[in-house]
N, C-alpha and C. Protein backbone atom coordinates (compact mmCIF):
# COMPACT_ATOMS: atom_id res chain seq x y z
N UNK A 1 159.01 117.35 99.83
CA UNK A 1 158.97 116.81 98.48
C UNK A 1 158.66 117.93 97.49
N UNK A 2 159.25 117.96 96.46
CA UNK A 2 158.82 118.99 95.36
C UNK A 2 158.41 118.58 94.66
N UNK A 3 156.99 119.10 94.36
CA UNK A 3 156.45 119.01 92.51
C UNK A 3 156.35 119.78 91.63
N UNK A 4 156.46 119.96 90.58
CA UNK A 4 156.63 120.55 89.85
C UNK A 4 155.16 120.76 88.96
N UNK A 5 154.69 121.75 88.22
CA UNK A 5 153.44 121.87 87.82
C UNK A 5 153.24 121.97 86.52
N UNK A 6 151.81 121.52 85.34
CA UNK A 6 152.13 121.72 84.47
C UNK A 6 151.14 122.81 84.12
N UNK A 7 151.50 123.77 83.66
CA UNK A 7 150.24 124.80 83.41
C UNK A 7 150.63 125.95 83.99
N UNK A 8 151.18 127.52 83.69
CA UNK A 8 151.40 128.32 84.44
C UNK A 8 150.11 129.42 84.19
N UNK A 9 149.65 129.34 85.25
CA UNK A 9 148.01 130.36 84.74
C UNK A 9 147.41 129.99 86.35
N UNK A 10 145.90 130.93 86.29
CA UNK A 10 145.56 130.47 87.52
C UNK A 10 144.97 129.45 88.28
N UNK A 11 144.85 128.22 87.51
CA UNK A 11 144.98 127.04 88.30
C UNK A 11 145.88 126.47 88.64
N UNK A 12 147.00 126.77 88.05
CA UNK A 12 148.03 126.54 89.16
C UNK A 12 149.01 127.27 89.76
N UNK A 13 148.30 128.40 90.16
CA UNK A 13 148.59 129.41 91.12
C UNK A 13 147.54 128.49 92.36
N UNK A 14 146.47 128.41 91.84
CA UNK A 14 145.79 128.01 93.15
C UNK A 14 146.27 126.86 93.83
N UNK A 15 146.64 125.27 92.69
CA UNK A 15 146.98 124.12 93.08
C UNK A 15 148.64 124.45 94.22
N UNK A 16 148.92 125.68 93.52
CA UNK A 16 150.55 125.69 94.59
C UNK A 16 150.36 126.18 96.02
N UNK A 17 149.45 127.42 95.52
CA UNK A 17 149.18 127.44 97.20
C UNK A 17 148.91 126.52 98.40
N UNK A 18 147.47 126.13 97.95
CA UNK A 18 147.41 125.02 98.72
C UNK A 18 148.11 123.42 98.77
N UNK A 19 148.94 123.36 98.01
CA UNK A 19 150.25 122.33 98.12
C UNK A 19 151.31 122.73 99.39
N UNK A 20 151.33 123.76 99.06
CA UNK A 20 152.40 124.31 100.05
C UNK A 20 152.12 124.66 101.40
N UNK A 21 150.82 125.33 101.38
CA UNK A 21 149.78 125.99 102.46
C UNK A 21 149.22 124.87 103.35
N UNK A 22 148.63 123.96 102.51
CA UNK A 22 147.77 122.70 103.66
C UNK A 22 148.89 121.11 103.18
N UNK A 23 149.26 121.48 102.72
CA UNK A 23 149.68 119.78 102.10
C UNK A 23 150.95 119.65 101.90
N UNK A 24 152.27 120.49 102.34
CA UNK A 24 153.60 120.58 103.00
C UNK A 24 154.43 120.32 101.62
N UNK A 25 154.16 120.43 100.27
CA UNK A 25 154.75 120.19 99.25
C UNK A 25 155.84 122.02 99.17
N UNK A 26 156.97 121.59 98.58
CA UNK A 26 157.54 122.31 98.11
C UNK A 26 157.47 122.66 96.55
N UNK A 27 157.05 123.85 95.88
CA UNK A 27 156.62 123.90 94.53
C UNK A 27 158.00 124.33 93.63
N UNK A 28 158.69 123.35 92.81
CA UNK A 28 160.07 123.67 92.18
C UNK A 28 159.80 124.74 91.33
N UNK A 29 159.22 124.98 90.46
CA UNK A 29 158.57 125.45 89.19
C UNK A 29 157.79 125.31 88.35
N UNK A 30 157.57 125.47 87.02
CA UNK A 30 156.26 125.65 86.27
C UNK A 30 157.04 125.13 84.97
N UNK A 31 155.86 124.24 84.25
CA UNK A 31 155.96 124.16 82.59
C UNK A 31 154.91 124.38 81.80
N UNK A 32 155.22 124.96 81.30
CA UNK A 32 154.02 125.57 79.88
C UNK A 32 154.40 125.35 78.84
N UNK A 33 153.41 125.15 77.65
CA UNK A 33 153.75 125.15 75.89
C UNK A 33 153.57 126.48 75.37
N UNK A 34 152.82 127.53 76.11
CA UNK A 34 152.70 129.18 75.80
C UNK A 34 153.01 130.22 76.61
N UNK A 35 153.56 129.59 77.85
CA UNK A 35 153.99 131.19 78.93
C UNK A 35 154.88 131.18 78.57
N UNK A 36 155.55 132.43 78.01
CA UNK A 36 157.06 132.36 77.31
C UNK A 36 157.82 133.39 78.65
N UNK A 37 157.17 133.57 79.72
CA UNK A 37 158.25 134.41 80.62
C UNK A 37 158.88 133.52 81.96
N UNK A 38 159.92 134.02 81.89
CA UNK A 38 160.70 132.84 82.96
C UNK A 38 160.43 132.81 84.20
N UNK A 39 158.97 133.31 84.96
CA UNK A 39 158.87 133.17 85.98
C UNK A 39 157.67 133.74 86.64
N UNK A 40 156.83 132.93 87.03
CA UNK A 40 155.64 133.16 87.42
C UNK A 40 155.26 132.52 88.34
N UNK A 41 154.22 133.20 89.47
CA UNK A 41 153.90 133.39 90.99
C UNK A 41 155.40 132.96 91.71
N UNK A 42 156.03 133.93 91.34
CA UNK A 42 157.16 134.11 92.33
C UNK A 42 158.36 132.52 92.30
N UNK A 43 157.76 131.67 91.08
CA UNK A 43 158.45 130.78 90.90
C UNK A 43 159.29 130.40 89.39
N UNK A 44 159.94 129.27 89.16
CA UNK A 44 160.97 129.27 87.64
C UNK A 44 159.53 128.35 86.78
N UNK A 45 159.81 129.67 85.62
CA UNK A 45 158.75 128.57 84.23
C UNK A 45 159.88 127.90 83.72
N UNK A 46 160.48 126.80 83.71
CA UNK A 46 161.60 125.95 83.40
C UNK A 46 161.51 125.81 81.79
N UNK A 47 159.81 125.86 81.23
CA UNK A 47 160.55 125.75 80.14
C UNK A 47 159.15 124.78 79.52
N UNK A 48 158.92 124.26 78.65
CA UNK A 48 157.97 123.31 77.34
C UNK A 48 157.49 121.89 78.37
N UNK A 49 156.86 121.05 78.10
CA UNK A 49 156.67 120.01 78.42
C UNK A 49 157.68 119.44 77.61
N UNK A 50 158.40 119.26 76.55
CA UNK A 50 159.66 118.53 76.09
C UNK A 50 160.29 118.17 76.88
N UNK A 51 160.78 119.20 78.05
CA UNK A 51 161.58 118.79 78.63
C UNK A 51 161.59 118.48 80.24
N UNK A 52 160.25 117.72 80.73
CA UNK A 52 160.20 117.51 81.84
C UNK A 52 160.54 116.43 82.22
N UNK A 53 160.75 115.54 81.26
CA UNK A 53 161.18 114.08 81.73
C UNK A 53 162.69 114.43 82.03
N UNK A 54 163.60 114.70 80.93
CA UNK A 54 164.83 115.35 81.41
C UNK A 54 165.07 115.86 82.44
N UNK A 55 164.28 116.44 82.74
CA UNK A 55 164.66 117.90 84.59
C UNK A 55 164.09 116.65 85.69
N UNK A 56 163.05 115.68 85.26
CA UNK A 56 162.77 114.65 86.27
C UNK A 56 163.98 113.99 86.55
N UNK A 57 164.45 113.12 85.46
CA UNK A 57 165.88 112.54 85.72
C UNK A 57 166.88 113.08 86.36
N UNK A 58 167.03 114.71 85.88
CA UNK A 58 167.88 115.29 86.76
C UNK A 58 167.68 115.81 88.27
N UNK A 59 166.48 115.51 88.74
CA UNK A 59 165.96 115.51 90.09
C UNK A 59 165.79 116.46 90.37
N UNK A 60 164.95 117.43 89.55
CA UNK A 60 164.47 118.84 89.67
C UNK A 60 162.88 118.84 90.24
N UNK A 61 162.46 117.75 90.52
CA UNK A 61 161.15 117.85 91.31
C UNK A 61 161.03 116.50 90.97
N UNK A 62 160.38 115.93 91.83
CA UNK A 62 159.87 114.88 92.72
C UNK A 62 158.50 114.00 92.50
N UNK A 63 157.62 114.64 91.72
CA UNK A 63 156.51 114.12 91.39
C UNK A 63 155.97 115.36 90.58
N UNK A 64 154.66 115.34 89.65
CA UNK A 64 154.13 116.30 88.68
C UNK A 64 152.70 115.91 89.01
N UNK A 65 151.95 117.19 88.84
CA UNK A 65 150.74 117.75 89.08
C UNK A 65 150.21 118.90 87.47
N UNK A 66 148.84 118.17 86.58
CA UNK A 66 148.75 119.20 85.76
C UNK A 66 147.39 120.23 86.48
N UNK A 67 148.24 121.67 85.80
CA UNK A 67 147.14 122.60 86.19
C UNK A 67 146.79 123.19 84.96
N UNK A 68 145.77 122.13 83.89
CA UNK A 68 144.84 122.81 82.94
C UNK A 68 143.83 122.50 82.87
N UNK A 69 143.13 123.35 82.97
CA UNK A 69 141.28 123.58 83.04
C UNK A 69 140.41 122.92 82.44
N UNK A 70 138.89 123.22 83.16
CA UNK A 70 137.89 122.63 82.34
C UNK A 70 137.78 122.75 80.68
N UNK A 71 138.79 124.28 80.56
CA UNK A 71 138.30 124.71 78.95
C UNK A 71 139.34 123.77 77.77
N UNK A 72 139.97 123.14 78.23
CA UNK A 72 141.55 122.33 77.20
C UNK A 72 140.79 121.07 77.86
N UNK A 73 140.19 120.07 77.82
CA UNK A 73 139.99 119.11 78.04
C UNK A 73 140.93 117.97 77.33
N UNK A 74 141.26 118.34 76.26
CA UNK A 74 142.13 117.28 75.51
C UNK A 74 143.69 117.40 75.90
N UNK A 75 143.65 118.88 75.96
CA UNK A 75 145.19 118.85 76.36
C UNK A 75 145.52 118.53 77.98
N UNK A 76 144.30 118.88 78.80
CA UNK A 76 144.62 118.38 80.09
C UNK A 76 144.20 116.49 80.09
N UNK A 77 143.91 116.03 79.50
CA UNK A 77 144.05 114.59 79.01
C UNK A 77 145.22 113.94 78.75
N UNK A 78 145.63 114.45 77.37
CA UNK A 78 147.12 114.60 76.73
C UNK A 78 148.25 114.31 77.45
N UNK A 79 148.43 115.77 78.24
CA UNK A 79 149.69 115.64 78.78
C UNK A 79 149.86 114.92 80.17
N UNK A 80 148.73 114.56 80.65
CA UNK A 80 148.94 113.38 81.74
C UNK A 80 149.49 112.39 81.33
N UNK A 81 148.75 111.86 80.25
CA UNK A 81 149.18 110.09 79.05
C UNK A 81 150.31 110.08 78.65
N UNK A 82 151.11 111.50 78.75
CA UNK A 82 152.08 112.02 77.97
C UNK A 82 153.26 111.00 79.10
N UNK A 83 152.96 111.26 80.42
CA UNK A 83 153.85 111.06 81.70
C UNK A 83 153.41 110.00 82.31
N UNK A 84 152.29 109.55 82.13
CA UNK A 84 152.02 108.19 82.81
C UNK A 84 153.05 107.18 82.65
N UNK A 85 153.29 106.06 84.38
CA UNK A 85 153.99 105.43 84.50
C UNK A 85 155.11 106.19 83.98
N UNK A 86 155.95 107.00 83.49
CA UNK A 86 157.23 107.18 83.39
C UNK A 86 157.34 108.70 84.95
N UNK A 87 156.62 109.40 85.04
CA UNK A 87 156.50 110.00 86.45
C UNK A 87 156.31 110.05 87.05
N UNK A 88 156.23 109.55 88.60
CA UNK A 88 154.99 110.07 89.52
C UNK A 88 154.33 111.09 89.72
N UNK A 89 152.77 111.08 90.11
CA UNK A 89 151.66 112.31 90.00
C UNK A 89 151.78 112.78 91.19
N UNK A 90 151.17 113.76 91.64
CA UNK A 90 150.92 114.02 93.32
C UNK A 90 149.66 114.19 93.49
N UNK A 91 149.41 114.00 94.95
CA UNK A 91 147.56 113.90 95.18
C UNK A 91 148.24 115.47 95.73
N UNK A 92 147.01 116.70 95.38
CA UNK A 92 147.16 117.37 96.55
C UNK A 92 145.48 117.68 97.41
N UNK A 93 145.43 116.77 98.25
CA UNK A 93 144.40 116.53 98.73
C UNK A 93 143.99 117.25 100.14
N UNK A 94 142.87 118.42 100.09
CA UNK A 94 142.88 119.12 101.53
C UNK A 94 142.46 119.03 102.43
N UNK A 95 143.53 119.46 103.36
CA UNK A 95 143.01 118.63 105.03
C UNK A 95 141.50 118.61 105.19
N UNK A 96 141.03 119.76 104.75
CA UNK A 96 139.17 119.84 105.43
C UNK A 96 138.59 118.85 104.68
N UNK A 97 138.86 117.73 103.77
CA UNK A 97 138.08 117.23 102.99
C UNK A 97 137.87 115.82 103.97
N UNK A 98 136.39 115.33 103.54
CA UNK A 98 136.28 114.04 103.92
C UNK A 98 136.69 112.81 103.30
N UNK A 99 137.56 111.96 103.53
CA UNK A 99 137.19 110.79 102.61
C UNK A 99 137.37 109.17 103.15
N UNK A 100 136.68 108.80 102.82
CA UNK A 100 136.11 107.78 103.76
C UNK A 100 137.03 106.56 103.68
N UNK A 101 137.84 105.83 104.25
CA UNK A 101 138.83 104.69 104.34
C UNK A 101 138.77 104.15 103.25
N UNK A 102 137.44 103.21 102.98
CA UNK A 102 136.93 102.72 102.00
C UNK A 102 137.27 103.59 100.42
N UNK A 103 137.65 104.32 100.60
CA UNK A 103 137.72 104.99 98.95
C UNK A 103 138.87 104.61 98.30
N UNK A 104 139.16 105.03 96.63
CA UNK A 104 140.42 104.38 96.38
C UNK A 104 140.29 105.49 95.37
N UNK A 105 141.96 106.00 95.30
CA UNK A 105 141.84 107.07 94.62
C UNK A 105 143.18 107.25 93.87
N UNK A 106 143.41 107.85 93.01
CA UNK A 106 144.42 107.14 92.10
C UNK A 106 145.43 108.42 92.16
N UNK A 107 145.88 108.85 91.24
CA UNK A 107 147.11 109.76 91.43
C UNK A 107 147.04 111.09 90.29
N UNK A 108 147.76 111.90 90.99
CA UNK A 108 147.16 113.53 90.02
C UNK A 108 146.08 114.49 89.99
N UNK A 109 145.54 113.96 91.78
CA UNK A 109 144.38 114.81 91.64
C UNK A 109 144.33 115.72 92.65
N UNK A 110 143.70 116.84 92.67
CA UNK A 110 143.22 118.10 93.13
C UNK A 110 142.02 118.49 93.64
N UNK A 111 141.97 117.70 95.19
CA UNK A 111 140.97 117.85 95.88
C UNK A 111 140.91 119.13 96.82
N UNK A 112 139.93 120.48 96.52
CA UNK A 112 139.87 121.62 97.48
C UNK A 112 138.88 121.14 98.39
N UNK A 113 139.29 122.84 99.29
CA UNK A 113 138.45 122.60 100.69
C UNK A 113 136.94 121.98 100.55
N UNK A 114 136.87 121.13 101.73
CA UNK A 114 135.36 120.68 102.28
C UNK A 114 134.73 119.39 101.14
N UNK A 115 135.93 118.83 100.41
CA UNK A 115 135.03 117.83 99.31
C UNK A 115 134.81 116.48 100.01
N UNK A 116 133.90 116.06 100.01
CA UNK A 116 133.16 114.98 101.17
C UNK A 116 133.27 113.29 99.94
N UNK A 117 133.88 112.80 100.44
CA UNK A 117 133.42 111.30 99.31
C UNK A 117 133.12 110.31 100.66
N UNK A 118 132.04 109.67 100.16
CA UNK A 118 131.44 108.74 101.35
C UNK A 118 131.70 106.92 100.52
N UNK A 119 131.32 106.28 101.33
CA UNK A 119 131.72 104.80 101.35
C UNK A 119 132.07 104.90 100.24
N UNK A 120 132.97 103.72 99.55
CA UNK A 120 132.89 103.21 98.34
C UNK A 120 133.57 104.05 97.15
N UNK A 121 133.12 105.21 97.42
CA UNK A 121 134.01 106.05 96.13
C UNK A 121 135.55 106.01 95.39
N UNK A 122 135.13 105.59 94.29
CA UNK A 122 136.27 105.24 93.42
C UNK A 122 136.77 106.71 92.81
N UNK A 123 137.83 107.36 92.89
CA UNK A 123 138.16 108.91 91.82
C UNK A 123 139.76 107.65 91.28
N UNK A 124 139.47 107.94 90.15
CA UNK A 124 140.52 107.74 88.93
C UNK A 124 141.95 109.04 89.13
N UNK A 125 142.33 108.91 87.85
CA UNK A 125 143.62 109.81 87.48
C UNK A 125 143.07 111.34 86.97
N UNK A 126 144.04 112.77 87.61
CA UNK A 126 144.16 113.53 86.86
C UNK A 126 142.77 114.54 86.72
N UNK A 127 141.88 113.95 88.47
CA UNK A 127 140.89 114.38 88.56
C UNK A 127 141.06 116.09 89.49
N UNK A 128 140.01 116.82 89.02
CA UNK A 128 139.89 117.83 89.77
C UNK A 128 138.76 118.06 90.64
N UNK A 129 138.48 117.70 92.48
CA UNK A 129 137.46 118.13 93.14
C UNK A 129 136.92 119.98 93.15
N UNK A 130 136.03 120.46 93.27
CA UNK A 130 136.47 121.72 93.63
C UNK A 130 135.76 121.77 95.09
N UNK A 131 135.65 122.97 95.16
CA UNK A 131 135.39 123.40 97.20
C UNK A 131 133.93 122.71 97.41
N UNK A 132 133.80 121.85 98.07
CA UNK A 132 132.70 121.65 98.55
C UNK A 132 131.38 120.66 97.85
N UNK A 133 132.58 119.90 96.81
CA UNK A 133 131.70 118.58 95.92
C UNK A 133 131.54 117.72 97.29
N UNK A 134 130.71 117.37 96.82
CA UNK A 134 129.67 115.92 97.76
C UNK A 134 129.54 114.69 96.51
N UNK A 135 130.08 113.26 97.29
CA UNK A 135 130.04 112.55 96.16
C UNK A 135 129.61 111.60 97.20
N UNK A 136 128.80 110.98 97.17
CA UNK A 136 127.49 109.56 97.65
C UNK A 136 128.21 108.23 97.34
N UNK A 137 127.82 107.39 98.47
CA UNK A 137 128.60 106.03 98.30
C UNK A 137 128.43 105.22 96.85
N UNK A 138 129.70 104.90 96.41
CA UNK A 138 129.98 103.86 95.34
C UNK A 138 129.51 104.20 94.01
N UNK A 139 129.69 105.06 93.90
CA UNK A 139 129.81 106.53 93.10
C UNK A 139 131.99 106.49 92.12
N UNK A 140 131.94 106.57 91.00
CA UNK A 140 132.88 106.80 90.10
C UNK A 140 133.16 107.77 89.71
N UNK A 141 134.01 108.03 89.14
CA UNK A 141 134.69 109.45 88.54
C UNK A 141 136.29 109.00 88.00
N UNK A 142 135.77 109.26 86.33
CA UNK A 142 136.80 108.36 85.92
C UNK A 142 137.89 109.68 85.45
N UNK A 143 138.94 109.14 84.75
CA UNK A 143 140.18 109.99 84.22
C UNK A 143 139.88 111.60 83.90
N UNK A 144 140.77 112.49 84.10
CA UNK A 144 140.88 113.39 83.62
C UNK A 144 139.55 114.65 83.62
N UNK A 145 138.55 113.99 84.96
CA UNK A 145 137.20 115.33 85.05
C UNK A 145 137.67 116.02 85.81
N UNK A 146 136.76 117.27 85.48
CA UNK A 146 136.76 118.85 86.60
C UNK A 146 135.67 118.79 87.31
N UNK A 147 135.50 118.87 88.27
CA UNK A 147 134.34 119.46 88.64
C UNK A 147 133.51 120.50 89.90
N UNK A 148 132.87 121.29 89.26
CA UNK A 148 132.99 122.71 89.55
C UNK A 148 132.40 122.61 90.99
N UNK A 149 133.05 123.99 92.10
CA UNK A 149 132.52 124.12 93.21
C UNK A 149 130.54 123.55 93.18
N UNK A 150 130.43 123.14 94.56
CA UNK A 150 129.32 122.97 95.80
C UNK A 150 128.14 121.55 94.32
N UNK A 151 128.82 120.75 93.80
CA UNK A 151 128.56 119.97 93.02
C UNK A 151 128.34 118.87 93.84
N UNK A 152 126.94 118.03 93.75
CA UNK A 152 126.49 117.27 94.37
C UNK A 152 125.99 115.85 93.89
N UNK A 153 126.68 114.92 93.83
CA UNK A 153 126.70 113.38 93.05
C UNK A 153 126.26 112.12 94.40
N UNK A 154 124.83 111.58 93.56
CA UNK A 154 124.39 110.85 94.32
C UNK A 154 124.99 109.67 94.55
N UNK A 155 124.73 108.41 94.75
CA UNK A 155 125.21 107.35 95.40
C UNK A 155 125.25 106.36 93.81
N UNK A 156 126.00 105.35 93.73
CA UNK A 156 125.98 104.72 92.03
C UNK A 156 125.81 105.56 90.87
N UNK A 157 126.26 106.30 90.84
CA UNK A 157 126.72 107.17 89.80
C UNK A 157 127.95 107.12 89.41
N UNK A 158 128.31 106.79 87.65
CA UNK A 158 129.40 106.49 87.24
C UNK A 158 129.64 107.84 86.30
N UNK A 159 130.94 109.01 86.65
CA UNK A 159 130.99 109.58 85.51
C UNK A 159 132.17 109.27 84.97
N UNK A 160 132.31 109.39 83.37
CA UNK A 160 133.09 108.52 82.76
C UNK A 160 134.36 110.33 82.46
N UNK A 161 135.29 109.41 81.48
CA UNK A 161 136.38 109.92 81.21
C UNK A 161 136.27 111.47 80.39
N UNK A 162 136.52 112.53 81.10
CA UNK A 162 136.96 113.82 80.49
C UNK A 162 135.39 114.76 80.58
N UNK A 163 135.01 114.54 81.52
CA UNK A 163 133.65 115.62 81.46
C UNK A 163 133.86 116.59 82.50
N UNK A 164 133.41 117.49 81.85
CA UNK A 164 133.15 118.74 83.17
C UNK A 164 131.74 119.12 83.76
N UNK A 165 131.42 118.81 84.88
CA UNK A 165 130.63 119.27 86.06
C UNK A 165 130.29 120.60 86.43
N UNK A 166 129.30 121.26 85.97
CA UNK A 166 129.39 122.68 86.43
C UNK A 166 129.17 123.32 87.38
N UNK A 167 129.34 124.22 87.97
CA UNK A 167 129.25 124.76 89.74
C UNK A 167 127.42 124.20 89.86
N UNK A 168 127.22 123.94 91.24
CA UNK A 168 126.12 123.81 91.95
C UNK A 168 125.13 122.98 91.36
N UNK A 169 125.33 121.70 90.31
CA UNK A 169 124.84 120.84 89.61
C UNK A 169 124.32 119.74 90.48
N UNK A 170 123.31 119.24 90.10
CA UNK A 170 123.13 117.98 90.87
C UNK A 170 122.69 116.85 90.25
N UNK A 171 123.48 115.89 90.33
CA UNK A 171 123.06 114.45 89.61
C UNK A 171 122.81 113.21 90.43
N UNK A 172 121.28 112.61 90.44
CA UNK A 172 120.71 112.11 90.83
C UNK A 172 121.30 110.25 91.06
N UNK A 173 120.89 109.58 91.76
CA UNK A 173 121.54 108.32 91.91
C UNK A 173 121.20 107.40 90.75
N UNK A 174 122.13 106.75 90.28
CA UNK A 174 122.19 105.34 89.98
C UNK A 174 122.40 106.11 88.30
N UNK A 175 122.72 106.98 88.08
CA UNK A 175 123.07 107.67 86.30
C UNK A 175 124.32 107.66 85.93
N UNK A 176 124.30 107.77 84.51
CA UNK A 176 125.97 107.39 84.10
C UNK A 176 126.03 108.79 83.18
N UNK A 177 127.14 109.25 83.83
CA UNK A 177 127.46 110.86 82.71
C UNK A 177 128.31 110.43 81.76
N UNK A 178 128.13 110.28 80.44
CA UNK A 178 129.14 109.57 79.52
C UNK A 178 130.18 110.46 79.06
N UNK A 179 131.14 109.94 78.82
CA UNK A 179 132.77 110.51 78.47
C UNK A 179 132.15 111.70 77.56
N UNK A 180 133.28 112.80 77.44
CA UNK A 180 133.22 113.97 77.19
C UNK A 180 131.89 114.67 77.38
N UNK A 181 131.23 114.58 78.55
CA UNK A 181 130.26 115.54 78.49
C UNK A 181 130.40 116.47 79.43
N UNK A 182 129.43 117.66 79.05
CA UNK A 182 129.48 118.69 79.70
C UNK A 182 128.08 119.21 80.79
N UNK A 183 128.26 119.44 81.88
CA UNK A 183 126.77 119.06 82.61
C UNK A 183 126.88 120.70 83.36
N UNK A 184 125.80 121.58 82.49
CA UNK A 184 126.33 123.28 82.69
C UNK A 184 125.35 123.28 84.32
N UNK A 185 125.86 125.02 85.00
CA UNK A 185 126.18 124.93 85.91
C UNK A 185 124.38 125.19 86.73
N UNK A 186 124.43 124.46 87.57
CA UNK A 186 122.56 124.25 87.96
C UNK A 186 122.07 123.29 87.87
N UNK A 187 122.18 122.60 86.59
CA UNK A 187 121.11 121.15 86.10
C UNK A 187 121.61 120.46 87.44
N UNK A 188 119.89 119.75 87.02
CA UNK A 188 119.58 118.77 87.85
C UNK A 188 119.51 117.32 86.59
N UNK A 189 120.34 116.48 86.77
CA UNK A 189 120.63 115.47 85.79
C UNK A 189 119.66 114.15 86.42
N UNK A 190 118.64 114.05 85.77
CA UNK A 190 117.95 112.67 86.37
C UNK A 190 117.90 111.70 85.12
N UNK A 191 118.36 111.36 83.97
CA UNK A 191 118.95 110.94 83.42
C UNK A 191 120.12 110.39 82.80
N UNK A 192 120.47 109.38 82.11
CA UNK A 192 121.95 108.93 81.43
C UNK A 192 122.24 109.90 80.31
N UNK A 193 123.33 110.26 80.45
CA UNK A 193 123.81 111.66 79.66
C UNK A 193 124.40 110.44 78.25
N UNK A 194 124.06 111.10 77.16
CA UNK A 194 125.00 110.61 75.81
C UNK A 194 125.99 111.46 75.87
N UNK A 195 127.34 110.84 75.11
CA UNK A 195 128.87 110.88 75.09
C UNK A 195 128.57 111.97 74.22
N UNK A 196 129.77 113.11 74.62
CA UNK A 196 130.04 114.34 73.69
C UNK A 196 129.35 115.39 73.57
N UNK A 197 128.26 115.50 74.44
CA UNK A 197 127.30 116.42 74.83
C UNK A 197 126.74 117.27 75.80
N UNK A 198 126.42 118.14 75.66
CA UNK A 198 126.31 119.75 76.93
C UNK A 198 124.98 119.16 76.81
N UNK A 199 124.69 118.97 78.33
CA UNK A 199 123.51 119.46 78.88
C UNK A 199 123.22 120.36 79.87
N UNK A 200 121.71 121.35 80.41
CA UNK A 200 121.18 122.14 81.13
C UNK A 200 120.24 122.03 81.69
N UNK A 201 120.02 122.82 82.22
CA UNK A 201 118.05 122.86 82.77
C UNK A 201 117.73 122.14 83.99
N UNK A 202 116.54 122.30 83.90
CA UNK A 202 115.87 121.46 85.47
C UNK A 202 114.81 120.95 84.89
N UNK A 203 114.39 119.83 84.70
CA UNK A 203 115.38 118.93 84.67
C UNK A 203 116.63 119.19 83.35
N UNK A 204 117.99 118.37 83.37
CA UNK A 204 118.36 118.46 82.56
C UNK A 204 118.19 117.94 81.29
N UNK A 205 118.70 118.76 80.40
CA UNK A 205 118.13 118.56 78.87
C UNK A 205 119.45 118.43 77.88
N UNK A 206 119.84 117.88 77.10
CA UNK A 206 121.47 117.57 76.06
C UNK A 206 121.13 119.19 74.99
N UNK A 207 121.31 119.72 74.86
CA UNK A 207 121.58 121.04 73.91
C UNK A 207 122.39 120.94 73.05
N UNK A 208 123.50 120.23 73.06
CA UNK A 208 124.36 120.25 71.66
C UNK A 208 124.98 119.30 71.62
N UNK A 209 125.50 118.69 70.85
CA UNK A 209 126.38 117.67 70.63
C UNK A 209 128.11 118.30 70.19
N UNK A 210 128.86 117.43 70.93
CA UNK A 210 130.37 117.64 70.43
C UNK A 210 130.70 117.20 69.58
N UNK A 211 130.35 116.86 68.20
CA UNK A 211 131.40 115.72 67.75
C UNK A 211 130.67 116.54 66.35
């Protein structure tokens, strides 16, 4: 099966490897709104997001996968909504990972090595695991989050739509991380995070507001 990617940079250099490497996908090419050169990691930049529905119809890849980062949160939002229901997404999900029967997991996401989800875990759309997240039974993770390597989420914990997780963070059971927040890399979160806001520290503490 081929997918095709959106983002030419190094997350999705990484998402192709291991598509191809552990998860038997064939990678057609790349779309970007700013790589203006026709060809990167050894594959075709086809060209704008304008025109991926077109090259879909014409059966130039098979399903779509976006590769943009924690730092574009809106645009890696965006251009998923952009394709919903009119494309199919691809899971590329890696063999070493755990995930438990019981889970339900939706489409467009990017699970790396060793990410463990136990009973119950719900992951949404357009999500990114990284190496070695631990996520605790009946536990959420809604649309469009990142979240950074060896990240550790207790059991009833709901994080909501578009937040990023920072490497080696830990958030405690039964807390809700609210949409657009940012949870930097260390904190220990034993609190309900407010919407639009970076928090740090041990315990963690909100430092700025987004809005």
């Amino acid at each position: 099966m081929k997918i095709a990617i959106i983002g030419a940079a190094e997350l999705g250099k990484l998402i192709a490897y291991h598509a191809v490497n552990d998860s038997g996908f064939e990678v057609a090419g790349y779309y970007d709104d700013f790589f203006k050169q026709k060809e990167f990691n050894d594959k075709p930049v086809f060209g704008n997001t304008s025109i991926i529905l077109n090259d879909f119809e014409k059966g130039v890849f098979d399903k779509l996968i976006v590769a943009i980062g924690y730092s574009q949160m809106n645009a890696r939002a965006d251009v998923y909504n952009k394709f919903k229901g009119r494309i199919p997404f691809a899971n590329i999900i890696h063999s070493s990972c755990y995930i438990d029967k019981s889970c339900l997991i939706g489409e467009g996401n990017f699970f790396l090595p060793g990410a463990v989800l136990d009973y119950g875990v719900i992951i949404h759309n357009n999500i990114t695991l990284n190496t070695a997240t631990v996520i605790a039974h009946h536990s959420e993770v809604c649309d469009h989050t990142f979240i950074a390597p060896g990240v550790t989420i207790a059991g009833l914990v709901k994080i909501e739509q578009r937040c990023f997780i920072g490497i080696g963070s830990i958030i405690k059971d039964c807390i809700i991380i609210s949409e657009n927040c940012t949870i930097g890399a260390g904190a220990v979160v034993l609190e309900n995070t407010v919407a639009f806001t970076t928090s740090i520290g041990i315990p963690a503490e909100a430092i700025k507001s987004k809005l």
